[in-house]
Protein backbone atom coordinates (compact mmCIF):
# COMPACT_ATOMS: atom_id res chain seq x y z
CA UNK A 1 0.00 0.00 0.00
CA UNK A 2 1.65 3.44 -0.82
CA UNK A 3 2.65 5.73 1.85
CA UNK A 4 0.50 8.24 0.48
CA UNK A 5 -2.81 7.25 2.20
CA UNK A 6 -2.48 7.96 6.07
CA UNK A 7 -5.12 7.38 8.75
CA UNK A 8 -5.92 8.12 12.14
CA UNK A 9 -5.63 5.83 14.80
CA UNK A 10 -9.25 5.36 15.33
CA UNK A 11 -9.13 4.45 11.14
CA UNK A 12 -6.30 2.57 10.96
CA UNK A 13 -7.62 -0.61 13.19
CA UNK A 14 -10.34 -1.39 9.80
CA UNK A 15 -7.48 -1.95 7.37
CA UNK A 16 -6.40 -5.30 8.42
CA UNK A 17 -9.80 -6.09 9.45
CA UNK A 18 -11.10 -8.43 6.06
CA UNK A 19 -14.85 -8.44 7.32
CA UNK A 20 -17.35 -5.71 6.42
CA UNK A 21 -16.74 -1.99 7.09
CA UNK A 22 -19.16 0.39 8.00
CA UNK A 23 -18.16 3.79 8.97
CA UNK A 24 -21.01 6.39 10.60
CA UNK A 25 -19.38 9.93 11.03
CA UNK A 26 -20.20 13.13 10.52
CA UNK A 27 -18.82 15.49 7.98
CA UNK A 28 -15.17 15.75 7.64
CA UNK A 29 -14.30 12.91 9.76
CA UNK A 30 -12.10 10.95 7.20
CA UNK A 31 -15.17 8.43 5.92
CA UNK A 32 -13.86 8.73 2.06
CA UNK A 33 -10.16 8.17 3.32
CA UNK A 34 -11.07 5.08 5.60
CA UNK A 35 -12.48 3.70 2.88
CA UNK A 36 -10.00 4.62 0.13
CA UNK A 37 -7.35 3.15 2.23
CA UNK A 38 -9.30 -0.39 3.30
CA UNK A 39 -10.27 -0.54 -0.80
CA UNK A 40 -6.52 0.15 -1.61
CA UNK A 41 -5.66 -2.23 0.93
CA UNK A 42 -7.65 -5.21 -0.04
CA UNK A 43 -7.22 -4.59 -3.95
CA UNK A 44 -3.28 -4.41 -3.26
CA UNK A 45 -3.04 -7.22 -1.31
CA UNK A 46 -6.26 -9.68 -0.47
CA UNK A 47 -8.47 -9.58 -3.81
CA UNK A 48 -7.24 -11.22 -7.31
CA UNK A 49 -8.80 -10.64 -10.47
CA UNK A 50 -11.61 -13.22 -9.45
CA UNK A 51 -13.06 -11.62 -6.79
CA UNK A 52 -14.13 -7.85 -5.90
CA UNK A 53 -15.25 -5.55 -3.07
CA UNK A 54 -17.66 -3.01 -3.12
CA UNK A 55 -17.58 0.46 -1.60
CA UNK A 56 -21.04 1.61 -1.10
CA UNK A 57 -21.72 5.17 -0.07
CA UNK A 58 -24.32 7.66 0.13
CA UNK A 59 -23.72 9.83 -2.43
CA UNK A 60 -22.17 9.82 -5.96
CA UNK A 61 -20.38 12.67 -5.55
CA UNK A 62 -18.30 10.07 -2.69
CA UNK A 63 -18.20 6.84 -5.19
CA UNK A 64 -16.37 8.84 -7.64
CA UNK A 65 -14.02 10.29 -4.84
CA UNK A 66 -12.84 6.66 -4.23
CA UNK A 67 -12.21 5.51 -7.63
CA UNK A 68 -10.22 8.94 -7.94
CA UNK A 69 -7.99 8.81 -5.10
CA UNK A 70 -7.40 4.91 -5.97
CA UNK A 71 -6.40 6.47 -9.37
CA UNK A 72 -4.09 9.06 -7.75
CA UNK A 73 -2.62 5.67 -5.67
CA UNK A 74 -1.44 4.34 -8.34
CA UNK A 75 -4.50 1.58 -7.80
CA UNK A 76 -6.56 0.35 -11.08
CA UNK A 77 -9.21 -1.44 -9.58
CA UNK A 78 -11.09 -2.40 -12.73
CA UNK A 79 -14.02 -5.08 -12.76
CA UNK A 80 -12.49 -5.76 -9.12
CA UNK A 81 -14.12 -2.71 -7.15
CA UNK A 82 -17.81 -1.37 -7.30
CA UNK A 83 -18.28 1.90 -5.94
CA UNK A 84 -21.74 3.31 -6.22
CA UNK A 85 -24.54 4.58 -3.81
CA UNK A 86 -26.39 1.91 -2.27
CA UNK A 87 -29.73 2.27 -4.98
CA UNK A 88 -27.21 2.48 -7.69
CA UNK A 89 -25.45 -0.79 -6.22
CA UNK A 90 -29.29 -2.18 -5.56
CA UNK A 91 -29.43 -1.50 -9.37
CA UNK A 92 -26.85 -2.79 -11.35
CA UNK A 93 -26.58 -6.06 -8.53
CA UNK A 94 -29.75 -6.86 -7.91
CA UNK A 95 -32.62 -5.08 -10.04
CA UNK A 96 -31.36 -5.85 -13.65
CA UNK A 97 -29.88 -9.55 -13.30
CA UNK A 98 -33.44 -10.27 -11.63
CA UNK A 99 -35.42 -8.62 -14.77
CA UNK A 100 -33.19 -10.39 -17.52
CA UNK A 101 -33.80 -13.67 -15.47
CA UNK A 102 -37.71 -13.21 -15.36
CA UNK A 103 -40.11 -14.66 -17.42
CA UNK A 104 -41.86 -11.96 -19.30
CA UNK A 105 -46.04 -11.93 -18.40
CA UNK A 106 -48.35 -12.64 -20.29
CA UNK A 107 -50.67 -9.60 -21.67
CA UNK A 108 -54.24 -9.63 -21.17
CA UNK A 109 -55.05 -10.74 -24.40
CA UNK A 110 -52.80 -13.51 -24.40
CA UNK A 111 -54.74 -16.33 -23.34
């Protein structure tokens, strides 16, 4: 992991830490950084080209931030990192693999 990404001692216990990470904070409080630097992390070290993490967030404005500063790491997540707001996530994960797998209905005057 560069030396570029630095956390706080209350952040830097969640890097190791392989499980789930969920950071409530107010403004300001290093959220986007936390999570840059577990991403980073994981992508540098833990996940191959097989698997992938996902940083969810609130707003889009803070998924881009991510994928930025991974950029300005040096880090090229690719297909390997998903960083979207949780209904964007819900979307593209859930929503639109359900609908292709549906049957379609039948219309009213197909009987």
């Amino acid at each position: 992991m560069p030396d570029t990404v630095r956390c706080g001692l209350a952040q830097s216990g969640t890097l190791g830490d392989l499980g789930v990470l969920l950071r409530e904070a107010g403004p300001d409080s290093g959220k986007t950084r936390t999570r840059v630097a577990k991403a980073g992390y994981l992508l540098d070290t833990q996940i191959s080209g097989h698997r992938g993490a996902a940083a969810i967030t609130c707003t889009r404005h803070a998924a881009r931030e991510i994928t930025t500063r991974l950029a300005r790491l040096g880090i090229e997540p690719g297909r390997r990192l998903v960083s979207s707001t949780l209904h964007g996530w819900c979307l593209s994960a859930v929503l639109r693999p359900a609908r292709r797998r549906a049957s379609p209905r039948p219309g009213i005057g197909d009987q």
